[in-house]
Protein backbone atom coordinates (compact mmCIF):
# COMPACT_ATOMS: atom_id res chain seq x y z
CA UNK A 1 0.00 0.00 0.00
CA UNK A 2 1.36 3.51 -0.44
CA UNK A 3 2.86 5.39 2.72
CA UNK A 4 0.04 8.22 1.45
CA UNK A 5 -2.85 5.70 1.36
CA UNK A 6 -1.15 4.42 5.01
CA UNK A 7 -0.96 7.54 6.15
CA UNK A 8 -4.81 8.88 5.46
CA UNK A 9 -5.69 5.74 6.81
CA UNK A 10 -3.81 6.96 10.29
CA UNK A 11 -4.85 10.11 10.28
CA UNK A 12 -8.72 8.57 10.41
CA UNK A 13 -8.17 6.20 13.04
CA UNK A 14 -7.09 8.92 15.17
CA UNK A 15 -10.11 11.26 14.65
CA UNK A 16 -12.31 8.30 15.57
CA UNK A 17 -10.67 6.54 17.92
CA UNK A 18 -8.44 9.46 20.03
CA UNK A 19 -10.27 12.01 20.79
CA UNK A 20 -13.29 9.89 22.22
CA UNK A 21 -10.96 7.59 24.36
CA UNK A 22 -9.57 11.08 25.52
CA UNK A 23 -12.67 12.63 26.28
CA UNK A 24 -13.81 9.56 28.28
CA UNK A 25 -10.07 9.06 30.33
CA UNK A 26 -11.23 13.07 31.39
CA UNK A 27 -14.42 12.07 32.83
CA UNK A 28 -13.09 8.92 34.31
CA UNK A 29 -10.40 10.66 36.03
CA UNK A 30 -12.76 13.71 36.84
CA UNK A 31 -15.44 11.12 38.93
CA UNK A 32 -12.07 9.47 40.67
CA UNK A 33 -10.24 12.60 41.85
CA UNK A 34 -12.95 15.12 42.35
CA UNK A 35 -13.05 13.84 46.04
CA UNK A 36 -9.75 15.52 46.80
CA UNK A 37 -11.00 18.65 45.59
CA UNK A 38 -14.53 18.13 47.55
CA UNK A 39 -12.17 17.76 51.17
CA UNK A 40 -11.34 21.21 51.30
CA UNK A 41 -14.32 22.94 49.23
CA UNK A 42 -15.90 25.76 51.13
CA UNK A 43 -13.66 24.54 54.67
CA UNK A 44 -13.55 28.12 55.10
CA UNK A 45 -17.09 28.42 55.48
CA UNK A 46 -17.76 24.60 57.45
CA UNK A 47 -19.33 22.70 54.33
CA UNK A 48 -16.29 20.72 53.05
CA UNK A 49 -17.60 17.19 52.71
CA UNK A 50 -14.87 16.39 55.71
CA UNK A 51 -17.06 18.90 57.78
CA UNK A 52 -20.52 17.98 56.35
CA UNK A 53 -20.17 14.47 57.25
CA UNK A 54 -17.95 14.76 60.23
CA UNK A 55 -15.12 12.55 59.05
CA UNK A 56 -11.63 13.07 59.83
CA UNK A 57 -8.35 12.71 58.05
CA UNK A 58 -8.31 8.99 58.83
CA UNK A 59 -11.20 8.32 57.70
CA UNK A 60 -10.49 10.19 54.36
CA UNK A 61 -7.95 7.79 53.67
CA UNK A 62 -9.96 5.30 54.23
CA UNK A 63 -12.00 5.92 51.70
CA UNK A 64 -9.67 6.67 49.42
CA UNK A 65 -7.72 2.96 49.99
CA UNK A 66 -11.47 1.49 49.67
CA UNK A 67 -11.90 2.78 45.99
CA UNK A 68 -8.28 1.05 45.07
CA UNK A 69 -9.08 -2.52 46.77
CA UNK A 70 -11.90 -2.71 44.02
CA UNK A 71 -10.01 -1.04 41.56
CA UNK A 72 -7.29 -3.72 42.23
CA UNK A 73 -10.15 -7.01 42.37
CA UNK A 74 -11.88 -5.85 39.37
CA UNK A 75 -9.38 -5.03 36.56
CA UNK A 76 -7.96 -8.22 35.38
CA UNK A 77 -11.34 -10.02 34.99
CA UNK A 78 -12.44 -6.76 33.76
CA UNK A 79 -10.66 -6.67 30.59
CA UNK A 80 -11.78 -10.22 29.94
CA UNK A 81 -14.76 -9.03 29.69
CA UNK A 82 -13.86 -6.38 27.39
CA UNK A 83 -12.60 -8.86 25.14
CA UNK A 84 -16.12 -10.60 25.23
CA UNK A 85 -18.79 -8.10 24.57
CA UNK A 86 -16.48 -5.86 22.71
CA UNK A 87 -15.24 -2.22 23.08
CA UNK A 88 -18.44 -0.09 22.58
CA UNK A 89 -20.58 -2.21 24.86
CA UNK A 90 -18.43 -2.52 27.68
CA UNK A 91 -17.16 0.72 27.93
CA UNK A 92 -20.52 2.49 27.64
CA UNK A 93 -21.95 0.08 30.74
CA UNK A 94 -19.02 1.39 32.96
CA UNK A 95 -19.49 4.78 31.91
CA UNK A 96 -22.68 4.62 32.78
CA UNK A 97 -22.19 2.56 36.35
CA UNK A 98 -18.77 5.63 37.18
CA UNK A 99 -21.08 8.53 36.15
CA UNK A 100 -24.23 6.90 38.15
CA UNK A 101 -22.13 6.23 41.66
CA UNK A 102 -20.61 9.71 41.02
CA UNK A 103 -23.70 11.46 41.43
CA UNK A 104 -25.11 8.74 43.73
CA UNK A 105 -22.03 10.07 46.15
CA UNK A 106 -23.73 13.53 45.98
CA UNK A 107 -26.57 12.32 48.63
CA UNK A 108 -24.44 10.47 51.04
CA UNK A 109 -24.49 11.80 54.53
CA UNK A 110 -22.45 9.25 56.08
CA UNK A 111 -19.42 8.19 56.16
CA UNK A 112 -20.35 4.72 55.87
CA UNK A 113 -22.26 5.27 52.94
CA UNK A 114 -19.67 7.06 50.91
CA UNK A 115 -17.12 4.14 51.63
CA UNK A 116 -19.47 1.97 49.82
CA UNK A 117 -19.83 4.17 46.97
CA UNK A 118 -16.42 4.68 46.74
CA UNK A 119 -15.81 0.81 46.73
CA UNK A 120 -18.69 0.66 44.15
CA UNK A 121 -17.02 3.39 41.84
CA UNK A 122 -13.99 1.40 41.90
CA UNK A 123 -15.80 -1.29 40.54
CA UNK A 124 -16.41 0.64 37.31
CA UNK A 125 -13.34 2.70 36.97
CA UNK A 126 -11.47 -0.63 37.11
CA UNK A 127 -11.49 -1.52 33.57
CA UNK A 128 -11.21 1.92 31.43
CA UNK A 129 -7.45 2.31 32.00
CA UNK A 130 -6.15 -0.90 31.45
CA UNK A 131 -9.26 -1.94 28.55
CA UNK A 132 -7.84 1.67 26.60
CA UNK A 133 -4.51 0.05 26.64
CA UNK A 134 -5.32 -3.30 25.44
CA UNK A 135 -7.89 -1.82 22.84
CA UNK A 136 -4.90 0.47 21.54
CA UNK A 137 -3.12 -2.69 20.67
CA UNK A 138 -6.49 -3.69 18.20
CA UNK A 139 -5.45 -0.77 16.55
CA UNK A 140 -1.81 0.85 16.37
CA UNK A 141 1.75 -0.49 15.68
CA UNK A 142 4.08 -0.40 18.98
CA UNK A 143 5.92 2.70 17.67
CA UNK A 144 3.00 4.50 17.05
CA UNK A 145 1.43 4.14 20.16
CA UNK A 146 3.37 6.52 22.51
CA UNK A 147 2.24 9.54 21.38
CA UNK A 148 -1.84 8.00 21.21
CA UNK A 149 -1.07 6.91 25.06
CA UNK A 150 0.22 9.95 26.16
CA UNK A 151 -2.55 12.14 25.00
CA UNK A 152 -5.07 9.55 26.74
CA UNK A 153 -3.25 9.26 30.07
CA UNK A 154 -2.16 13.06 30.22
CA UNK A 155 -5.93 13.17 30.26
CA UNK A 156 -5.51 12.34 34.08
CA UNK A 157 -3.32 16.06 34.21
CA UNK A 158 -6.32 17.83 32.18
CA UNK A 159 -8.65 16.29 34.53
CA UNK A 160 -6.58 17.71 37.45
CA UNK A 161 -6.41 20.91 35.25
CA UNK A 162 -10.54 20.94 34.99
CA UNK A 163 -11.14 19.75 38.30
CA UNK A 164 -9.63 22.78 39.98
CA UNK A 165 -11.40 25.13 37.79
CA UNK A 166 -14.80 23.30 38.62
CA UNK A 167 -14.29 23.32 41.74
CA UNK A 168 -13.56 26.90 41.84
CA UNK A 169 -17.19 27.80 39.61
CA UNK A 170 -18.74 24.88 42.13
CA UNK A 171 -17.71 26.82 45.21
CA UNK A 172 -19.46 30.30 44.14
CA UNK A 173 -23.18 28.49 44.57
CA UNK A 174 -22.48 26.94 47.66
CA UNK A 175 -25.43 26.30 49.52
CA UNK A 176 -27.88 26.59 45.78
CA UNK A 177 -31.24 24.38 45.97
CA UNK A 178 -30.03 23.72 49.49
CA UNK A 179 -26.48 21.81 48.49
CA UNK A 180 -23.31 21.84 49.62
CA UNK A 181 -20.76 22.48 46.72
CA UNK A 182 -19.00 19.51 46.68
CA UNK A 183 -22.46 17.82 46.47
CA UNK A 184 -23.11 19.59 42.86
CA UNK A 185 -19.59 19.11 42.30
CA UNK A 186 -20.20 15.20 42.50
CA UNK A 187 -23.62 15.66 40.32
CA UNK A 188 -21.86 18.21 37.53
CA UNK A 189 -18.72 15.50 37.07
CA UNK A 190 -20.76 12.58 37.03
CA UNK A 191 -23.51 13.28 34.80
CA UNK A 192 -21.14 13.97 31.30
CA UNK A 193 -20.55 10.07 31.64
CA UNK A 194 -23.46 8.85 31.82
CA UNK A 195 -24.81 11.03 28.49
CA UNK A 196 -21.66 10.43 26.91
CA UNK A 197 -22.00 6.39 27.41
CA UNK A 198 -24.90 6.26 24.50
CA UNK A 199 -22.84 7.53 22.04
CA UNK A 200 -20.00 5.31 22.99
CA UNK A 201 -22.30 2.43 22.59
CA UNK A 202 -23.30 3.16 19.20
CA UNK A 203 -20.19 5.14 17.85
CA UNK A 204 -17.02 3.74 19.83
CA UNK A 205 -14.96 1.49 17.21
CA UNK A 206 -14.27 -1.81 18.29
CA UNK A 207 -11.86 -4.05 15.92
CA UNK A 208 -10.31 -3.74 12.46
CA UNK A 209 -12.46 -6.16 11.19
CA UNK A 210 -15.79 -4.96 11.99
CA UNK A 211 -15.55 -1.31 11.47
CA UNK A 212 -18.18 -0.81 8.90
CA UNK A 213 -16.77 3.61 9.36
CA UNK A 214 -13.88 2.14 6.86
CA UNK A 215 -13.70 1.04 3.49
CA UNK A 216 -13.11 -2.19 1.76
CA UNK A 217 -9.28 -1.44 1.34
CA UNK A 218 -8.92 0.30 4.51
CA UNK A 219 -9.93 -2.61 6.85
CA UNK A 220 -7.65 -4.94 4.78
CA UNK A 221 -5.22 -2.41 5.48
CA UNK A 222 -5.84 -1.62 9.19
CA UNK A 223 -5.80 -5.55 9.67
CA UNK A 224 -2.70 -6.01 7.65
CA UNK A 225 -0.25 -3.70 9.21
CA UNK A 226 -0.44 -5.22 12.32
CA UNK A 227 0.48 -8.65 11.72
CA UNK A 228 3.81 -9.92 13.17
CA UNK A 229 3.71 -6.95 15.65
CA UNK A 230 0.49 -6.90 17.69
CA UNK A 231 -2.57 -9.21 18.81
CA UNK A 232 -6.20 -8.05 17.05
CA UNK A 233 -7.06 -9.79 20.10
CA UNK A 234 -9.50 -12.33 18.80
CA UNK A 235 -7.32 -15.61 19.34
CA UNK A 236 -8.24 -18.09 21.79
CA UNK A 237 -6.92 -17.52 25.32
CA UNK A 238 -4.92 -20.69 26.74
CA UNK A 239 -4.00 -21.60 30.35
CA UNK A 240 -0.59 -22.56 29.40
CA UNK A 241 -0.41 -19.17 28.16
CA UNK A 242 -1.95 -17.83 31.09
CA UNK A 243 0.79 -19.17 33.24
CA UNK A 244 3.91 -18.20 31.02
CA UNK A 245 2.87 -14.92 31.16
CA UNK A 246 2.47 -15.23 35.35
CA UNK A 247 5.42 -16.83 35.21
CA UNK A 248 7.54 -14.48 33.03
CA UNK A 249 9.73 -12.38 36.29
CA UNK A 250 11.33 -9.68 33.29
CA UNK A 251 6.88 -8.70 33.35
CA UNK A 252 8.04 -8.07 37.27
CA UNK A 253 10.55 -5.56 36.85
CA UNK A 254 8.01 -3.55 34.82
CA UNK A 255 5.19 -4.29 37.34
CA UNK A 256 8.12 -2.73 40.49
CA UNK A 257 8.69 0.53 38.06
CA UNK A 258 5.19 1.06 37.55
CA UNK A 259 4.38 1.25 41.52
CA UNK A 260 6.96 3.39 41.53
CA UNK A 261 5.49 5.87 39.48
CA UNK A 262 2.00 5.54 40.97
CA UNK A 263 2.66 6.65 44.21
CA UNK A 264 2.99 10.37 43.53
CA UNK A 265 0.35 9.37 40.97
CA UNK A 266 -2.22 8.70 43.29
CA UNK A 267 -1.17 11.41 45.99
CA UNK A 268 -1.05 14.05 44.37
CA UNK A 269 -4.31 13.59 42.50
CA UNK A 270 -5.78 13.38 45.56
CA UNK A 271 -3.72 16.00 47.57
CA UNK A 272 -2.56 18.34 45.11
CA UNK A 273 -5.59 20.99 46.84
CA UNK A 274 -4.45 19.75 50.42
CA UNK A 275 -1.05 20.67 49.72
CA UNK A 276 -1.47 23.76 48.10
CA UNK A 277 -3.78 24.60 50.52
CA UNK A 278 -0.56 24.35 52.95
CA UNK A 279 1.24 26.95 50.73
CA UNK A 280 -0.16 30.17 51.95
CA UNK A 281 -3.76 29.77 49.45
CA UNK A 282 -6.62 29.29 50.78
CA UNK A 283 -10.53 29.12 50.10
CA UNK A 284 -11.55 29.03 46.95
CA UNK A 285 -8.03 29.89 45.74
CA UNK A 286 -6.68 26.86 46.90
CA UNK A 287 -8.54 25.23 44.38
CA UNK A 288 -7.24 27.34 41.38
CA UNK A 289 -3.87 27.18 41.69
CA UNK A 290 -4.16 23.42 41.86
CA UNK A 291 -4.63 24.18 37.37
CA UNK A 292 -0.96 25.02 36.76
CA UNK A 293 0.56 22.06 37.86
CA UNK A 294 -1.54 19.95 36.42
CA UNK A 295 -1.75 22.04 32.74
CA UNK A 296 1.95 21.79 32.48
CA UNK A 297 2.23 18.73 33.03
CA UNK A 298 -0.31 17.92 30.13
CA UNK A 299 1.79 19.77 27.45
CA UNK A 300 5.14 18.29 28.56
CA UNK A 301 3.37 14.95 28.59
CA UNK A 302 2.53 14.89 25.13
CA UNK A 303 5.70 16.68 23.90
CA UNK A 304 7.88 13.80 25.61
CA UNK A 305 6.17 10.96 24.00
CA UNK A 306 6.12 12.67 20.62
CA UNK A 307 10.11 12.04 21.13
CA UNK A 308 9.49 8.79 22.49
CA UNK A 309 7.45 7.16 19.59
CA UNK A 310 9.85 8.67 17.13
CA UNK A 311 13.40 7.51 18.44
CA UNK A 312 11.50 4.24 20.08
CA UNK A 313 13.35 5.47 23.49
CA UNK A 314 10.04 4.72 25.70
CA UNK A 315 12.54 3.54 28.32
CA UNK A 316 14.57 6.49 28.27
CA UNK A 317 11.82 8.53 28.65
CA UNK A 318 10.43 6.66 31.24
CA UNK A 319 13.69 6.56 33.59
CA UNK A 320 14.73 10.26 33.51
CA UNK A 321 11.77 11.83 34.01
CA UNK A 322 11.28 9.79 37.31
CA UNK A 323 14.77 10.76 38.29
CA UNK A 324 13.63 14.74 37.77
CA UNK A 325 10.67 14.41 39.66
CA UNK A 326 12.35 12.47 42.43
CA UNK A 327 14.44 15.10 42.92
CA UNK A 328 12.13 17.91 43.09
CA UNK A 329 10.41 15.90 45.45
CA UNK A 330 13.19 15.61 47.81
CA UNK A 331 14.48 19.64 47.70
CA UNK A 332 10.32 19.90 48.67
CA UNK A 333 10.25 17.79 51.37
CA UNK A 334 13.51 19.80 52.75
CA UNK A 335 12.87 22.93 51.75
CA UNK A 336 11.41 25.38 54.99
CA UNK A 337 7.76 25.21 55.30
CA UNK A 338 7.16 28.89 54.68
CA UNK A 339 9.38 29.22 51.32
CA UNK A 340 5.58 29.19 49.90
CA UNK A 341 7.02 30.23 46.13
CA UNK A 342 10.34 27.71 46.05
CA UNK A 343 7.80 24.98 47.04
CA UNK A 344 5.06 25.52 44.66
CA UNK A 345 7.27 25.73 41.99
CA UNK A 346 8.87 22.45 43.27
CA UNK A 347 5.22 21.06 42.88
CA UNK A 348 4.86 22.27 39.55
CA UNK A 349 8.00 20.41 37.99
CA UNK A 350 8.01 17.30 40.30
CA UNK A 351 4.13 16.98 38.98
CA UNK A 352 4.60 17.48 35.65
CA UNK A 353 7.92 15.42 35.42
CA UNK A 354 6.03 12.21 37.57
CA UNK A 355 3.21 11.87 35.39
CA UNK A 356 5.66 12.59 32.23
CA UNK A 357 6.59 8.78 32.85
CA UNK A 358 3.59 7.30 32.97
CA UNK A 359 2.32 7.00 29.07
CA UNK A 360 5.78 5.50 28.30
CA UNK A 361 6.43 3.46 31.11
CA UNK A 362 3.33 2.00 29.32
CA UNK A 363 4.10 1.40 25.78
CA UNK A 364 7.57 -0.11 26.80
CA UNK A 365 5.73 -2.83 28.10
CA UNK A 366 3.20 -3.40 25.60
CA UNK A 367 5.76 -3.05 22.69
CA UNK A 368 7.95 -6.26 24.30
CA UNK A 369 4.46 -8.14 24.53
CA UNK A 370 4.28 -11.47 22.31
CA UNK A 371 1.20 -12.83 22.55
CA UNK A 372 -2.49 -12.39 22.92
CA UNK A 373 -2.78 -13.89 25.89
CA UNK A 374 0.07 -11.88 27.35
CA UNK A 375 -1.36 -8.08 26.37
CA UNK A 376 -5.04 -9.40 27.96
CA UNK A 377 -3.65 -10.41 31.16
CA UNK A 378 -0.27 -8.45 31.39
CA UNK A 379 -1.62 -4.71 31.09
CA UNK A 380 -4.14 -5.03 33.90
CA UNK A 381 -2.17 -7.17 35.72
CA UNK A 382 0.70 -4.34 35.73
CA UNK A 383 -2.33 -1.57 36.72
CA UNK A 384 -3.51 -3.69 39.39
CA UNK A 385 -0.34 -4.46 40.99
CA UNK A 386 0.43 -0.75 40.74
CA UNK A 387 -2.30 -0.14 43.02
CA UNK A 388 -0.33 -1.04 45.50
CA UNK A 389 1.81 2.09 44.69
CA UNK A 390 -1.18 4.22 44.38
CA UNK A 391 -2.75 3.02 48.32
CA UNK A 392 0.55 3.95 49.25
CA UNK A 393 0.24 7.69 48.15
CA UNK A 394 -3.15 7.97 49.53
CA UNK A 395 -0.88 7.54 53.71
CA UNK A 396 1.94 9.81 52.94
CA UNK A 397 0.25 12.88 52.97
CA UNK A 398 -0.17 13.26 56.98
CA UNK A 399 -2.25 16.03 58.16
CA UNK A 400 -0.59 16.36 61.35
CA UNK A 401 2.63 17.50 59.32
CA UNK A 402 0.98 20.17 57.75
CA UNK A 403 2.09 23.05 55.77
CA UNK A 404 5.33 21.26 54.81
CA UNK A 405 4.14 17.46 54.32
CA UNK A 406 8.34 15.99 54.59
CA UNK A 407 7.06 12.24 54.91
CA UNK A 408 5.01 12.79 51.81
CA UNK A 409 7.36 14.36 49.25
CA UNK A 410 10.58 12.51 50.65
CA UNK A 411 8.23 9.28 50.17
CA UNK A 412 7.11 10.24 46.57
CA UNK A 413 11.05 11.18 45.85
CA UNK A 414 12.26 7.91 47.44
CA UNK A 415 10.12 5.72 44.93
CA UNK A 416 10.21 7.75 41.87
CA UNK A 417 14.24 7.05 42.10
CA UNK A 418 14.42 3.56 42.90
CA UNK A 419 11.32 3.59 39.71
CA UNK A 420 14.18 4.66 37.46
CA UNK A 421 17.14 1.81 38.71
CA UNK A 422 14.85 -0.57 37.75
CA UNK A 423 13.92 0.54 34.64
CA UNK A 424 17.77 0.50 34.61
CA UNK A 425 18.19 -3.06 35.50
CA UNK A 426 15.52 -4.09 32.95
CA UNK A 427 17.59 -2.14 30.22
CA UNK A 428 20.35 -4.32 31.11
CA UNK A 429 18.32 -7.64 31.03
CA UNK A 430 16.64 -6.81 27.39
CA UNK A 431 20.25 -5.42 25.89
CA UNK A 432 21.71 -8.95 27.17
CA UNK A 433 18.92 -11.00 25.52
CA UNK A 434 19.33 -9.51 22.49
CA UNK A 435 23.23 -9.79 22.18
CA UNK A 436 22.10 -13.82 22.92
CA UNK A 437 19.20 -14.11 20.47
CA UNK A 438 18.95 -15.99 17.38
CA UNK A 439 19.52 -13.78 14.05
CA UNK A 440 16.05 -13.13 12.66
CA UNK A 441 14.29 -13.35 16.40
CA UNK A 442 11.89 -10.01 17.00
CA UNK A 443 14.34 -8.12 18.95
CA UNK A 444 13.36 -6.55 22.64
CA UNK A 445 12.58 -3.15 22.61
CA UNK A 446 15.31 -1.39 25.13
């Protein structure tokens, strides 16, 4: 086929298929996070949800670790599930179960009752993240999938970006038809998913083979450029399969960089308005200068893994990022408590630079994936495992340590550098297989 045939054909699967996973990472991420915002809300005025419902700090973490133990349970057997009633389908029923508990959450008044939701929203976040990766694989050669990743996951930054904003507006008609803020907050970010599931349903792709959207020549196309290099995800799924991929200990060393990297993930999604709220802002302007971080950390997201997917250095850009933002994280942590302007501009680089990571941290392990069975199990088996990074970053954040937070940011600092010797090692153990493999063998990406 012609590289200008090839390339219109590119160009179209990213209108259809980019934006919409975009759009629908944003509103995943906005019903996850929009808690953290919701904590602080109106505190000055005594209708924060922590105030509303009486709940303290404790408890807030609690709640927080609830959400991941579902998130964890539910991911693995969630993507099998993906693989069974297709793309469109699933995706628009746990758009429409996030969006639902979202605005469920808006008329708890317990703190029992929101630990349910929460463990109920988990439920249906669980299989978005690691079912986009998988269905990215139905769809895009390894060295084209970087850049396509990275503008999905820095979706989690614009979400960060939007949810301070909201939050912001939301604040102003505190108290409206008798709410709280944070209670419309929970109705305004949840409601977006569940409209936005019905068009999923009927418009969302779902494999090369059945999109009726292309033409003759372009599904023998989209079908054809794959081979050799990635799963279309319809072969049969084998135990003995199954427990080489288990069994495989290089998928570990991925599995150990990736909790690495979700540990400032998770806390500062969650405490980004908590710690700037420690920085001399407070109110309602706590909640807006949560944007910048997270804004900058979208563009340099996207920038880095335009460089990644074109010199295939996924690794490279995994590693040094994590080493940037561990540092940043340490001068915070040690930094005096009322150096408000050093520290938030600390935050601002040691955000941007630990969710830089993240999209190719990703595609280095999906590129150096052989088999079916290995991209259906491996990719939610390496988000669920990182959970165990991200219930760690929900802890670190004490509130007794408040304005300067040490334990948090020399925590996030501590893992984000032993993220990048790993990555390291693995270099090392890919670079050595290859010197040893058999001329014509698919080399590992390094």
């Amino acid at each position: 086929m012609p590289v200008r045939f090839t390339g219109r054909l590119l160009r179209q699967l990213d209108l259809r298929i980019i934006p919409s996973c975009m759009s629908i990472y944003t509103l995943n991420f906005l019903a996850r996070a929009n808690i953290g915002n919701a904590k602080i809300l109106n505190a000055d005025s005594g209708d924060s949800l922590l105030e509303v419902l009486d709940m303290t700090s404790g408890q807030f973490s609690t709640v927080l670790t609830v959400f991941f133990i579902s998130y964890a349970l539910f991911e693995t057997p969630s993507n099998y599930m993906l693989k069974h009633f297709s793309p469109p389908h699933w995706f628009a029923f746990l758009m429409v179960g996030w969006g639902g508990t979202d605005m469920i959450i808006s008329c708890v008044k317990s703190y029992s009752a929101l630990m349910g939701l929460r463990f109920l929203l988990g439920a249906f976040e669980a299989g978005f993240y690691p079912g986009i990766i998988y269905f990215l694989t139905f769809w895009y050669r390894p060295q084209e999938r970087a850049l396509r990743l990275s503008l999905i996951a820095s979706c989690a930054s614009l979400a960060g970006a939007f949810g301070g904003s909201i939050a912001y507006g939301v604040g102003l008609i505190n108290g409206s038809k008798g709410l709280e803020a944070w209670r419309w907050l929970f109705i305004i970010e949840g409601a977006p998913s569940c409209a936005l599931a019905v068009a999923a349903y009927f418009f969302f792709p779902a494999y090369p083979e059945t999109s009726i959207w292309l033409s003759e020549k372009e599904r023998e196309l989209a079908i054809k450029r794959l081979r050799g290099e990635s799963s279309l995800g319809h072969e049969r799924i084998t135990w003995a399969e199954t427990k080489d991929t288990l069994m495989d200990w290089r998928l570990y060393l991925h599995y150990l960089a990736f909790i690495a990297v979700c540990v400032p993930f998770s806390s500062i999604s969650y405490f980004a308005p908590t710690i700037v709220n420690g920085l001399g802002y407070e109110g309602l302007r706590a909640q807006l200068f949560t944007v910048p971080p997270f804004a900058i950390a979208f563009v340099a997201t996207v920038t880095c893994s335009v460089f990644a997917d074109r010199y295939e250095a996924w690794s490279t850009f995994a590693w040094i990022p994590m080493v940037v933002s561990g540092a940043t994280f340490l001068i915070q942590g040690a930094l005096s408590p009322t150096a408000f302007k050093a520290r938030y501009a600390m935050l601002c680089l040691s955000t941007t630079f630990s969710m830089v990571c993240n999209p190719s941290l990703i595609t280095w392990l999906t590129v150096n994936l052989r088999n079916t069975n290995a991209t259906t199990l491996a990719i939610p088996l390496m988000v669920t495992i990182g959970t165990a990074g991200q219930i760690t970053g929900v802890y670190i954040y004490k509130g007794s340590e408040a304005p300067g937070y040490p334990t948090g940011h020399f925590t996030n600092g501590a893992f984000l550098l032993a993220g990048a010797l790993v990555i390291l090692v693995l270099r090392e153990v890919y670079r050595r297989r290859n010197l040893s493999m058999k001329r014509g063998s698919q080399p590992w990406r390094v």
